[in-house]
PDB file of N, CA and C in Angstrom:
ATOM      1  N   UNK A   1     128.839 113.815 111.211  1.00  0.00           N
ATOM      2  CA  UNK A   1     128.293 112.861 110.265  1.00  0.00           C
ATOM      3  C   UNK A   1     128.244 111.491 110.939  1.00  0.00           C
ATOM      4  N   UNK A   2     127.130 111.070 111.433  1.00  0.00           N
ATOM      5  CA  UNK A   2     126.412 109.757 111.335  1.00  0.00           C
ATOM      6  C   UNK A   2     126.513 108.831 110.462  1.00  0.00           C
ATOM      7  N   UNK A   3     126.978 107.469 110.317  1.00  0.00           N
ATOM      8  CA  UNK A   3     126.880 106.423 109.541  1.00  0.00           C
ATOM      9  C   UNK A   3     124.780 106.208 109.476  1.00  0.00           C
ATOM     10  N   UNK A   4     124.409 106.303 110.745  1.00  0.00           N
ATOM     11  CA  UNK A   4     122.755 106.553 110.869  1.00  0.00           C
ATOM     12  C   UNK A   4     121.923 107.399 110.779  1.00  0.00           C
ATOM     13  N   UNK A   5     122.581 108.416 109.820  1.00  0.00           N
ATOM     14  CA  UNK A   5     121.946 109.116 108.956  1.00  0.00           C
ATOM     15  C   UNK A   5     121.916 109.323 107.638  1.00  0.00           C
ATOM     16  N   UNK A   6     122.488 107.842 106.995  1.00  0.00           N
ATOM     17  CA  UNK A   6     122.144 106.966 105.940  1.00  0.00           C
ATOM     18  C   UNK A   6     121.702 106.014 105.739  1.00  0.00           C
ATOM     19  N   UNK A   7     121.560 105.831 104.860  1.00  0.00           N
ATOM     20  CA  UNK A   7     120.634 104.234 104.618  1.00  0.00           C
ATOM     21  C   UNK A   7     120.490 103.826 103.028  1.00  0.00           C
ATOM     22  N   UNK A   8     120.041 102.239 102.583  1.00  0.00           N
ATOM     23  CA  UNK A   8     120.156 101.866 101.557  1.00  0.00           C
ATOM     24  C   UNK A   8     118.642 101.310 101.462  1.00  0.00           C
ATOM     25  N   UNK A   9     117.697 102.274 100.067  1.00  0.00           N
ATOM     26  CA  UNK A   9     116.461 101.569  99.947  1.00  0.00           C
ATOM     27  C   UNK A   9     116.356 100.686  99.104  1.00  0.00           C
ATOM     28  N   UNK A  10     115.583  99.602  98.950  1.00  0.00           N
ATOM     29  CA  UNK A  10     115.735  98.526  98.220  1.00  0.00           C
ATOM     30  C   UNK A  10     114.160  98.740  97.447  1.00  0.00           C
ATOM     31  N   UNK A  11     113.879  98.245  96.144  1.00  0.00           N
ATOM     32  CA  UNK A  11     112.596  98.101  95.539  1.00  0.00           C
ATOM     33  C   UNK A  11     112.922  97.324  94.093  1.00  0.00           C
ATOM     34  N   UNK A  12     112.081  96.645  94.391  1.00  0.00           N
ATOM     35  CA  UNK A  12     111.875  95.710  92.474  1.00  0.00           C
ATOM     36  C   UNK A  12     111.129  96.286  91.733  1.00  0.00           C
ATOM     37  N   UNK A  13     110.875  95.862  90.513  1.00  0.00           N
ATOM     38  CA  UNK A  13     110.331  96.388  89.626  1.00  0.00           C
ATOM     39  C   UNK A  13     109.974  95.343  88.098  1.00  0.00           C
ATOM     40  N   UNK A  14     109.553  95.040  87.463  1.00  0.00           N
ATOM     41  CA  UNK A  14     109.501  93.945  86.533  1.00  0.00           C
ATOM     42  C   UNK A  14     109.728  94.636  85.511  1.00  0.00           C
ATOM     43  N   UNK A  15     110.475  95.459  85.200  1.00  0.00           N
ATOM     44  CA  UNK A  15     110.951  95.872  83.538  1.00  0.00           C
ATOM     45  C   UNK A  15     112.721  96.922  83.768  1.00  0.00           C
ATOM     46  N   UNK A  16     113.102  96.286  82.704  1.00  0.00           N
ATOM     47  CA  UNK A  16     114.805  97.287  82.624  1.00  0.00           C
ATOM     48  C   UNK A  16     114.255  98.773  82.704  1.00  0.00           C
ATOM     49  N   UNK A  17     113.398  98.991  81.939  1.00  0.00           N
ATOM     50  CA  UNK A  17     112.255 100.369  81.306  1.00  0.00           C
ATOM     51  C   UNK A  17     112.226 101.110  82.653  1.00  0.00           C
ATOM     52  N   UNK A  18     111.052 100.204  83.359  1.00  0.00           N
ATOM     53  CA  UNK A  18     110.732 100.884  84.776  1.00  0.00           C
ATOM     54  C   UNK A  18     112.138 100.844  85.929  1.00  0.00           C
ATOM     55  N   UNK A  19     113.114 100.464  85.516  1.00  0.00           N
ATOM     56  CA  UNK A  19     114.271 100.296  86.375  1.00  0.00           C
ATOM     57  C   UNK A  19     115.238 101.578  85.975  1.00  0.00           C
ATOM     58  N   UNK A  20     114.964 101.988  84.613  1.00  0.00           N
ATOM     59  CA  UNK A  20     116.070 102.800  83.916  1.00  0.00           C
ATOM     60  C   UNK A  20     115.371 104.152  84.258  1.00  0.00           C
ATOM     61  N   UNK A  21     114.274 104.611  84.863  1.00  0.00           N
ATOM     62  CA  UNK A  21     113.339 105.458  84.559  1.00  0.00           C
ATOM     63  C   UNK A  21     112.939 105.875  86.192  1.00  0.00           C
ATOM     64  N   UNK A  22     113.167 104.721  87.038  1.00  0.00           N
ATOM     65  CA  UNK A  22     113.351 105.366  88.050  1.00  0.00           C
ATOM     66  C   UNK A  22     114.875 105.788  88.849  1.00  0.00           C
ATOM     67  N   UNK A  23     116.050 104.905  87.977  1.00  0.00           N
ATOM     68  CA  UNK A  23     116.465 105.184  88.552  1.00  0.00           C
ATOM     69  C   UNK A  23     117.472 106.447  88.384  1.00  0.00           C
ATOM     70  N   UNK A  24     117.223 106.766  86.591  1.00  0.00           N
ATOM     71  CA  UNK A  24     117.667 107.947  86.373  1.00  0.00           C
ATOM     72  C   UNK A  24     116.669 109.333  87.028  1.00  0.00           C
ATOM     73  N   UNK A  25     115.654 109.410  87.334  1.00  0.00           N
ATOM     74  CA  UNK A  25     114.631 110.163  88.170  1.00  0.00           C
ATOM     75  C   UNK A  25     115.708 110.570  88.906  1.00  0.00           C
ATOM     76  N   UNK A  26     115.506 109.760  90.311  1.00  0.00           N
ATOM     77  CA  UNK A  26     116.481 109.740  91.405  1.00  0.00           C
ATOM     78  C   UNK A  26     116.982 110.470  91.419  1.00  0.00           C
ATOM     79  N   UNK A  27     118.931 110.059  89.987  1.00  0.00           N
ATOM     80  CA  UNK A  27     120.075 110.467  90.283  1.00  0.00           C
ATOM     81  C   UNK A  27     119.803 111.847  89.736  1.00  0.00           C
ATOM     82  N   UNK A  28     118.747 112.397  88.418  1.00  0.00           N
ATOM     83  CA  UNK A  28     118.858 113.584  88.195  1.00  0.00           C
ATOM     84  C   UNK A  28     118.514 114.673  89.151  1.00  0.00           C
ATOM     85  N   UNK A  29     117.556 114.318  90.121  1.00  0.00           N
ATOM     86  CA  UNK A  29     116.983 114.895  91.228  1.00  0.00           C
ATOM     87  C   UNK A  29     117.856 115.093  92.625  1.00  0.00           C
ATOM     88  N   UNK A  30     119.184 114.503  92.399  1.00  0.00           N
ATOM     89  CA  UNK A  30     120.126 114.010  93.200  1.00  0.00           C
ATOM     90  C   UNK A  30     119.599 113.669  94.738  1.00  0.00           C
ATOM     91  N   UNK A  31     118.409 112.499  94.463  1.00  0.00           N
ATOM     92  CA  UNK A  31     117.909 111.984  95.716  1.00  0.00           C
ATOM     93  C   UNK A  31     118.787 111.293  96.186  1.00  0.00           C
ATOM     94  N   UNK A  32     119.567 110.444  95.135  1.00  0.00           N
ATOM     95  CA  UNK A  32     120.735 109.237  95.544  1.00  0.00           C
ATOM     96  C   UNK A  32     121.405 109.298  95.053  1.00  0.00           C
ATOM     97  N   UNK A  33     122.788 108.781  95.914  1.00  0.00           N
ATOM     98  CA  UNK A  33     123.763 109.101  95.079  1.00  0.00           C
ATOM     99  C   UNK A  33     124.694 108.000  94.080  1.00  0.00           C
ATOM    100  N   UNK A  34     123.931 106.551  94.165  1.00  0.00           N
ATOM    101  CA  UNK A  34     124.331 105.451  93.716  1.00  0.00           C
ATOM    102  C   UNK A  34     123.051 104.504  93.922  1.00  0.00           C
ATOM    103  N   UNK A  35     122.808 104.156  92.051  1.00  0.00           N
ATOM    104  CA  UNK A  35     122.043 103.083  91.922  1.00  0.00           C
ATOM    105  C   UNK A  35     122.748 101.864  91.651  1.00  0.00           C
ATOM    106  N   UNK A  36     122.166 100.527  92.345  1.00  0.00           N
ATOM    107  CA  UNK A  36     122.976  99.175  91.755  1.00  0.00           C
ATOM    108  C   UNK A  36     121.596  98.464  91.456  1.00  0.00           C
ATOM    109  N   UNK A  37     121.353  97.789  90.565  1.00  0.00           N
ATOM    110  CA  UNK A  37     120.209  96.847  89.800  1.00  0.00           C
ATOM    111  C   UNK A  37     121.225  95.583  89.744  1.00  0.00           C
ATOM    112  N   UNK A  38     120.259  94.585  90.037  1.00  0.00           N
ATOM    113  CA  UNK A  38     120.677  93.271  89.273  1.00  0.00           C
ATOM    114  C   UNK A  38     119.562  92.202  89.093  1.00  0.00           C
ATOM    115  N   UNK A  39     119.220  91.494  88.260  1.00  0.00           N
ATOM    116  CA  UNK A  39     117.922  90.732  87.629  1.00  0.00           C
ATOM    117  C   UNK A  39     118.144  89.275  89.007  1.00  0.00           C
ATOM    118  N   UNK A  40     116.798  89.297  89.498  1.00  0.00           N
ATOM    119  CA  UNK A  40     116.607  88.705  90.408  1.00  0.00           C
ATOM    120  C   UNK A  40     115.337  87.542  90.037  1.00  0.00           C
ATOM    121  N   UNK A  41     115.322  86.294  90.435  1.00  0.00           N
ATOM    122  CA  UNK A  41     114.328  85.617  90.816  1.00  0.00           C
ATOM    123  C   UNK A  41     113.366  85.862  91.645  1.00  0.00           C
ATOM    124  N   UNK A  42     112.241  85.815  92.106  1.00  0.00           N
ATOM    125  CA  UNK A  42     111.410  86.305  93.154  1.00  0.00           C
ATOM    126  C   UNK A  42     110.095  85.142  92.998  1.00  0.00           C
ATOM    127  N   UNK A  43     109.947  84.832  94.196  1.00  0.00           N
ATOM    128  CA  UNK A  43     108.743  83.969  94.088  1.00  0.00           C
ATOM    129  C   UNK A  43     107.761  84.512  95.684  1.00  0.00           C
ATOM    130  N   UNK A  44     106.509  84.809  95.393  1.00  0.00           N
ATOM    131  CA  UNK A  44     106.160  84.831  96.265  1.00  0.00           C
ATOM    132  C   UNK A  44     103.910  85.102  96.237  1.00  0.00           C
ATOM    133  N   UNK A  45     103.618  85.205  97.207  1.00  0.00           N
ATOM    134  CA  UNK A  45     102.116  85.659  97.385  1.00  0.00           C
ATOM    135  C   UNK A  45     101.631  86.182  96.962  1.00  0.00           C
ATOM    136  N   UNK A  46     100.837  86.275  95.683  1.00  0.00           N
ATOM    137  CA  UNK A  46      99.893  87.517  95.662  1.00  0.00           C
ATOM    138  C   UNK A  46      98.418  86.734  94.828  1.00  0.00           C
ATOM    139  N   UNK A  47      97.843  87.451  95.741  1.00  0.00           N
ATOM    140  CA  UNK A  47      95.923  87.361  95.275  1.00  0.00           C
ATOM    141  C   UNK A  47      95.589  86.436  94.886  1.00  0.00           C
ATOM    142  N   UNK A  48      96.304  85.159  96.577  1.00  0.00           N
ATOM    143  CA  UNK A  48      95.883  83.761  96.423  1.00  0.00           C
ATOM    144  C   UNK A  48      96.698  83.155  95.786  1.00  0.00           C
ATOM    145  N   UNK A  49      97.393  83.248  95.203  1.00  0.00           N
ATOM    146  CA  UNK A  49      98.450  82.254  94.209  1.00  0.00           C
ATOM    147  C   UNK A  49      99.925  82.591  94.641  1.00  0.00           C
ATOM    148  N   UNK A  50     100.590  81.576  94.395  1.00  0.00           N
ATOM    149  CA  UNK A  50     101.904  81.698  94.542  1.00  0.00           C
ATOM    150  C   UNK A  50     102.526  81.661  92.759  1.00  0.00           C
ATOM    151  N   UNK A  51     103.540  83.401  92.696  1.00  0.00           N
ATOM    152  CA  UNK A  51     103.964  83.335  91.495  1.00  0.00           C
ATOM    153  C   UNK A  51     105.619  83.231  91.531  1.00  0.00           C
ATOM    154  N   UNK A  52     105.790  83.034  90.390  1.00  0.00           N
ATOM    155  CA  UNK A  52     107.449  83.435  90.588  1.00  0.00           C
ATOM    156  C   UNK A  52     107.682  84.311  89.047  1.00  0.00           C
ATOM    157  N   UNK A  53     108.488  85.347  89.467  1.00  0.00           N
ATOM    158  CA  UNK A  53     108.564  85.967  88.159  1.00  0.00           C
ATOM    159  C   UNK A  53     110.250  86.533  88.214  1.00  0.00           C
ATOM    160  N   UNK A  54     110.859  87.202  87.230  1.00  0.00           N
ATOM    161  CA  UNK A  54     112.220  87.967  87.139  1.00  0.00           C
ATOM    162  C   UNK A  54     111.459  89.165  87.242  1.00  0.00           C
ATOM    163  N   UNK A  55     112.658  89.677  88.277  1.00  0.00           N
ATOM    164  CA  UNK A  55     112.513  91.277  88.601  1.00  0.00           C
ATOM    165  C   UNK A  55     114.021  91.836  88.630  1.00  0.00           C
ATOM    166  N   UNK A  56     113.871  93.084  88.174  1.00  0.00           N
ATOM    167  CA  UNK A  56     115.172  93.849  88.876  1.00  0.00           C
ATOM    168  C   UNK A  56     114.861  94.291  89.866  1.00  0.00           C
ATOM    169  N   UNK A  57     115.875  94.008  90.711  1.00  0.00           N
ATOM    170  CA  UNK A  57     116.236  94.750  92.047  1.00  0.00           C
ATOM    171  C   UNK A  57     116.996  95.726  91.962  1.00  0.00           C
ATOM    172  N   UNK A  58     116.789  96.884  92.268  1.00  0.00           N
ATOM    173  CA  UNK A  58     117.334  98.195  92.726  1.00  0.00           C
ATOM    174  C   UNK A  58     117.420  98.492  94.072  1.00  0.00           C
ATOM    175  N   UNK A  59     119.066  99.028  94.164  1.00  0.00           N
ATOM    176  CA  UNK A  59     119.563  99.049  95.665  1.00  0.00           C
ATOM    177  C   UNK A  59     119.727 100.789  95.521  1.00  0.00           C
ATOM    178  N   UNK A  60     119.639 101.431  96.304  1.00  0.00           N
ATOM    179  CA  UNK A  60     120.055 102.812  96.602  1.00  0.00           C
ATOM    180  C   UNK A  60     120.654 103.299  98.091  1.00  0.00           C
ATOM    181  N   UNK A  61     121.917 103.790  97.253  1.00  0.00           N
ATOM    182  CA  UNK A  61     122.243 104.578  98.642  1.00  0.00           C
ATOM    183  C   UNK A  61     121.811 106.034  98.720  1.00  0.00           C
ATOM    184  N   UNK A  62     121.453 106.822 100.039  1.00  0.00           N
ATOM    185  CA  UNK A  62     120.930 107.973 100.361  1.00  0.00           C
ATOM    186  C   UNK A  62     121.333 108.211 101.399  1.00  0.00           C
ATOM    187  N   UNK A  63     120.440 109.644 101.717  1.00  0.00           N
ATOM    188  CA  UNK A  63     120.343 109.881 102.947  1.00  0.00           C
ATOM    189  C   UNK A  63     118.862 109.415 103.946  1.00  0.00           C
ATOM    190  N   UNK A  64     119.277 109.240 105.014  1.00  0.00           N
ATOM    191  CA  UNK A  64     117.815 109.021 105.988  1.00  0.00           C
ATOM    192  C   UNK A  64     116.809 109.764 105.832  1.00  0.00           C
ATOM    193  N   UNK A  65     116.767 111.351 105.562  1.00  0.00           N
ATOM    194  CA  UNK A  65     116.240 111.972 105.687  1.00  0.00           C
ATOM    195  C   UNK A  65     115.249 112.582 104.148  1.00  0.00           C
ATOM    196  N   UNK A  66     115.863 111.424 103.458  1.00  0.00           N
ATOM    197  CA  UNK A  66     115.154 112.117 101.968  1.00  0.00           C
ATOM    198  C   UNK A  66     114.236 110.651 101.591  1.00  0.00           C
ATOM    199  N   UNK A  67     114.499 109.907 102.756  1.00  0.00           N
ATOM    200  CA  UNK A  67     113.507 108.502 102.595  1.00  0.00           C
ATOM    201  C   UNK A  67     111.736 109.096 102.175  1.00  0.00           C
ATOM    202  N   UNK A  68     111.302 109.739 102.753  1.00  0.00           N
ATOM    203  CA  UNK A  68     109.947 110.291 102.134  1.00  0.00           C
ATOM    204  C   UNK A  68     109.940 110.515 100.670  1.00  0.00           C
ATOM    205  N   UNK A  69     110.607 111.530 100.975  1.00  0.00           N
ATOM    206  CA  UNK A  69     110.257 111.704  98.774  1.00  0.00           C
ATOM    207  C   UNK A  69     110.818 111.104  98.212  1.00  0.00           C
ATOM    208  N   UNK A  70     111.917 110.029  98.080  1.00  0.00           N
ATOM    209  CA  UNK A  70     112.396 109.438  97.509  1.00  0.00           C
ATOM    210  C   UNK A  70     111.088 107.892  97.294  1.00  0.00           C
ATOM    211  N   UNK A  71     110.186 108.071  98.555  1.00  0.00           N
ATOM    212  CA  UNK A  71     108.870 106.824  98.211  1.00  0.00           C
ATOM    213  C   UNK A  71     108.048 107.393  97.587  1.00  0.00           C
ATOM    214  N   UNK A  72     107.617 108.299  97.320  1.00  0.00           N
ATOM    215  CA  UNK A  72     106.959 109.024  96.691  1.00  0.00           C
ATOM    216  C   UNK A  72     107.270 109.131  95.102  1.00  0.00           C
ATOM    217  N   UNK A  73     108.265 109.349  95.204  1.00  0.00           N
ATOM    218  CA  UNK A  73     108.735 109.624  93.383  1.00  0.00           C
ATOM    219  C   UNK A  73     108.812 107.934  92.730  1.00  0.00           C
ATOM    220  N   UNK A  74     109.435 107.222  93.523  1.00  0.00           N
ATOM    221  CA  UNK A  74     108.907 105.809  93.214  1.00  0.00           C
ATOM    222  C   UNK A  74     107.589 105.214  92.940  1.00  0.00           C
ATOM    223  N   UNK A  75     106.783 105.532  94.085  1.00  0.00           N
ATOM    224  CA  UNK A  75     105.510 105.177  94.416  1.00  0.00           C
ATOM    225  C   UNK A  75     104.361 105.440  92.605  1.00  0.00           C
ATOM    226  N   UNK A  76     105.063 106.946  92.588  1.00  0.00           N
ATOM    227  CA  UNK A  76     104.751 107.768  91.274  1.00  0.00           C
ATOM    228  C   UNK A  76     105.076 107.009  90.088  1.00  0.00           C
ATOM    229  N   UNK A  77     106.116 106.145  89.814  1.00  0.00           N
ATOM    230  CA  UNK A  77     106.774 105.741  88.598  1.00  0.00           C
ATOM    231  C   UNK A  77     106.775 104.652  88.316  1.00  0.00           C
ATOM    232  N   UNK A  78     106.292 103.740  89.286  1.00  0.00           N
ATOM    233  CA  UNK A  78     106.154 102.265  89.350  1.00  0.00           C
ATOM    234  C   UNK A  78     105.312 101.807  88.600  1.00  0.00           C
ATOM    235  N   UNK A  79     105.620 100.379  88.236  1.00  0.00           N
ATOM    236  CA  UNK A  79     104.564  99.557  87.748  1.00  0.00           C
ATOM    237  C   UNK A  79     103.400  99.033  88.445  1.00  0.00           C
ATOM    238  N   UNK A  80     104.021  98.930  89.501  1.00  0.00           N
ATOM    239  CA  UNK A  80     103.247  97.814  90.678  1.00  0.00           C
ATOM    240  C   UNK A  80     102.161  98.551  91.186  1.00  0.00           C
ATOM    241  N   UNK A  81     101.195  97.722  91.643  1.00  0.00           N
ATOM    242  CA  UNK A  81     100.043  98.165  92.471  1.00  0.00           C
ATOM    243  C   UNK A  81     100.613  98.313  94.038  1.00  0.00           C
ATOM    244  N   UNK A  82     101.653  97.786  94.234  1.00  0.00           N
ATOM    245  CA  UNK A  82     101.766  97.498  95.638  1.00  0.00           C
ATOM    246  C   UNK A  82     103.852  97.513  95.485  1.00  0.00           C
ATOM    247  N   UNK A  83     104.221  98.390  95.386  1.00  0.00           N
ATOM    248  CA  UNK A  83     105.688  98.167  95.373  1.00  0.00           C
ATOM    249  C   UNK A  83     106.388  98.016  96.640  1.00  0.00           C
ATOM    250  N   UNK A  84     107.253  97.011  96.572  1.00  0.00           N
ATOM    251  CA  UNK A  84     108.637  97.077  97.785  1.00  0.00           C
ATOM    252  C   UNK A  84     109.163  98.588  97.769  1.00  0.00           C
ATOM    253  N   UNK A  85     109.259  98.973  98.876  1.00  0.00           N
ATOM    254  CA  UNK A  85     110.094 100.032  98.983  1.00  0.00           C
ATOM    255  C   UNK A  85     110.539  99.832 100.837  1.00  0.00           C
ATOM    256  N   UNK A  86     111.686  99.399 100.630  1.00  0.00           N
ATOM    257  CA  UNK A  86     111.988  99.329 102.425  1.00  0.00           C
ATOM    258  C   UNK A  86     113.306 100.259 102.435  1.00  0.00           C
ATOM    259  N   UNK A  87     113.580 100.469 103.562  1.00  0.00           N
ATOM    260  CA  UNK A  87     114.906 101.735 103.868  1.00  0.00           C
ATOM    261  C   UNK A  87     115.352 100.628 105.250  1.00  0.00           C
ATOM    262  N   UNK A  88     116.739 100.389 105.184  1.00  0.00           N
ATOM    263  CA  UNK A  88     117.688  99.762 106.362  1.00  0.00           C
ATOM    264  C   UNK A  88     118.697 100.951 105.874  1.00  0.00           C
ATOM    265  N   UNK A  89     118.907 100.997 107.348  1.00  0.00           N
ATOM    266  CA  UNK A  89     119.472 101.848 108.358  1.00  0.00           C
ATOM    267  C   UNK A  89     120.864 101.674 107.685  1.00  0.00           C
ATOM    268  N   UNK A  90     121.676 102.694 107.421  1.00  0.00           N
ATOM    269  CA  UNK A  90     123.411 102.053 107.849  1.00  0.00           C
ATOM    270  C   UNK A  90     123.514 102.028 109.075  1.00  0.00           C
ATOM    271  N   UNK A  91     124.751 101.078 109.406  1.00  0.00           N
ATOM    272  CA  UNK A  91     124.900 100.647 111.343  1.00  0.00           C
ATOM    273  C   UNK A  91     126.480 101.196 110.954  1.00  0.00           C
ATOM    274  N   UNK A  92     126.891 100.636 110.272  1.00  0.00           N
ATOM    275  CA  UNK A  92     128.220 101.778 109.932  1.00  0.00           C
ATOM    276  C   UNK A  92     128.937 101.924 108.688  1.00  0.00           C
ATOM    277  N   UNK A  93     130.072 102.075 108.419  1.00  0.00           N
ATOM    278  CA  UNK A  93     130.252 102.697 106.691  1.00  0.00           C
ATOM    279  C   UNK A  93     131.574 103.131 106.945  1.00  0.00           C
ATOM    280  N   UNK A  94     132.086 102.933 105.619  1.00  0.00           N
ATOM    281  CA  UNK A  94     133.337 103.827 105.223  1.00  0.00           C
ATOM    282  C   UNK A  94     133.111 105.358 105.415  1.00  0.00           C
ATOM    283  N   UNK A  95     133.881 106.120 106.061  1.00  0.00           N
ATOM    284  CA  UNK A  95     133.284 107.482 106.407  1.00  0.00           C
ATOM    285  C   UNK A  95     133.935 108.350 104.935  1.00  0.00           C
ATOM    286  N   UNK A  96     134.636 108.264 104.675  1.00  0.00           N
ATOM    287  CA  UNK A  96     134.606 108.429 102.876  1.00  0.00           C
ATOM    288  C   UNK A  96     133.574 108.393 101.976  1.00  0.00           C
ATOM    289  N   UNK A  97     133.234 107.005 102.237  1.00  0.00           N
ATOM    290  CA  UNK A  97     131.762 106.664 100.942  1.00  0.00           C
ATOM    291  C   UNK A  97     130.653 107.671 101.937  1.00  0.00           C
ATOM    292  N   UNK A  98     130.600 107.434 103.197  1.00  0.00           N
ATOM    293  CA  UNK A  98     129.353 108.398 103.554  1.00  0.00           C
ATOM    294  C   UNK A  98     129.612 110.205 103.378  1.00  0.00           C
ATOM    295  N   UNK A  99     130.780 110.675 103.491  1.00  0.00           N
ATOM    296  CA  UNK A  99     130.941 112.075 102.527  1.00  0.00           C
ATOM    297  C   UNK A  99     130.564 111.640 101.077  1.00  0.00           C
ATOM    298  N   UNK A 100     131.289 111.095 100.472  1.00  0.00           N
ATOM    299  CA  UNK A 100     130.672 111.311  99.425  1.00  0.00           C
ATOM    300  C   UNK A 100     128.987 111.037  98.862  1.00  0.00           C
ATOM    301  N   UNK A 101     128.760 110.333  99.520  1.00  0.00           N
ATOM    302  CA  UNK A 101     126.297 110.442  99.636  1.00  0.00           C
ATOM    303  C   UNK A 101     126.472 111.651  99.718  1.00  0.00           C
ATOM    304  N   UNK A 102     126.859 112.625 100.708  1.00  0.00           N
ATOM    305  CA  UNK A 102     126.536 113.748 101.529  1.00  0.00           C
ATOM    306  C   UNK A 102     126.735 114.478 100.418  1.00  0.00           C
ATOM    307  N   UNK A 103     127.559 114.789  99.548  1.00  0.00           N
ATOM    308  CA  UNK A 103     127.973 115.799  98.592  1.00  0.00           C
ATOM    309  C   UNK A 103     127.143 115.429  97.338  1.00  0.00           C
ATOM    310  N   UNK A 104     126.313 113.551  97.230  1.00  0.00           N
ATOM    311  CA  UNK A 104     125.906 113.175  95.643  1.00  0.00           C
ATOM    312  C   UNK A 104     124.656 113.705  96.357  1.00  0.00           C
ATOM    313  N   UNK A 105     124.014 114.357  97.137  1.00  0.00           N
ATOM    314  CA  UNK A 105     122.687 113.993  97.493  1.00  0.00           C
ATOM    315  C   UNK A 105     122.116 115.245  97.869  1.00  0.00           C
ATOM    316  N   UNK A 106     120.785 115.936  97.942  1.00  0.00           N
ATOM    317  CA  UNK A 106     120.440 117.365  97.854  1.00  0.00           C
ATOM    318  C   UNK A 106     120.151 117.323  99.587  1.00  0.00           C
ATOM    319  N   UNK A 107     120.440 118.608  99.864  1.00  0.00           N
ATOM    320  CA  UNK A 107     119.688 118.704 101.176  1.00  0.00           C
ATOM    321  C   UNK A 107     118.526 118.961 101.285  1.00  0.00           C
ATOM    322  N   UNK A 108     117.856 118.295 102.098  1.00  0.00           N
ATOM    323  CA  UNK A 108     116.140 118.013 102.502  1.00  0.00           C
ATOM    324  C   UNK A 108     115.427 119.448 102.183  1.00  0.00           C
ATOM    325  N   UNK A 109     116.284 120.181 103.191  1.00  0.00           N
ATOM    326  CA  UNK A 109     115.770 121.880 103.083  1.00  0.00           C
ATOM    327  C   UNK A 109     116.037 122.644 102.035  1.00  0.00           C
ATOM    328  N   UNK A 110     116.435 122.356 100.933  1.00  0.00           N
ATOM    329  CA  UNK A 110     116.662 122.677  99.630  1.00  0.00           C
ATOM    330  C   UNK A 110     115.105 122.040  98.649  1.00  0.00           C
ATOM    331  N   UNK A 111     114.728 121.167  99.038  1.00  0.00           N
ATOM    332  CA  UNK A 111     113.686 120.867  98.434  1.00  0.00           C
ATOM    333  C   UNK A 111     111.987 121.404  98.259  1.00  0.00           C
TER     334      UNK A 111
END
């Protein structure tokens, strides 16, 4: 077991609704094995204008290897025309918390 064969994806979303909905998806699908949300400020670019709006941010821990469908089932459930979805690497970890991903989380080849 690799600490770098986990990772934490990050994505916003502008409603509790669309936050509660993806992120129970996820855990029932046992893509991840821990969601954290917290209501964020965000200001930034889009289609010529600069906006600022409240978003939740959703953090997920996973595995590396379920990063595909885990953008996908997002991609699927979102509000956005254009959603954040980025994946950073773990560089290292409690090797505890990374067994336990390993056991909250389905294997790839099971899918």
């Amino acid at each position: 077991m690799e600490a770098s064969d986990y990772c934490i994806i990050t994505t916003t979303t502008d409603s509790q609704e669309n936050a509660d909905l993806i992120t129970r998806l996820l855990l029932e699908k046992k893509l991840v094995a821990c969601v954290q949300s917290t209501t964020i400020q965000s200001a930034y670019h889009w289609e010529g204008k600069i906006m600022q709006s409240e978003e939740i941010h959703l953090q997920m821990k996973t595995r590396r290897s379920l990063f595909e469908t885990i953008q996908t089932e997002i991609e699927q459930l979102h509000t956005y025309d254009l959603p954040e979805i980025i994946m950073v690497s773990m560089a290292g970890g409690n090797l505890d918390y990374l067994q336990w991903i390993e056991e909250e989380t389905t294997n790839i080849q099971s899918l």
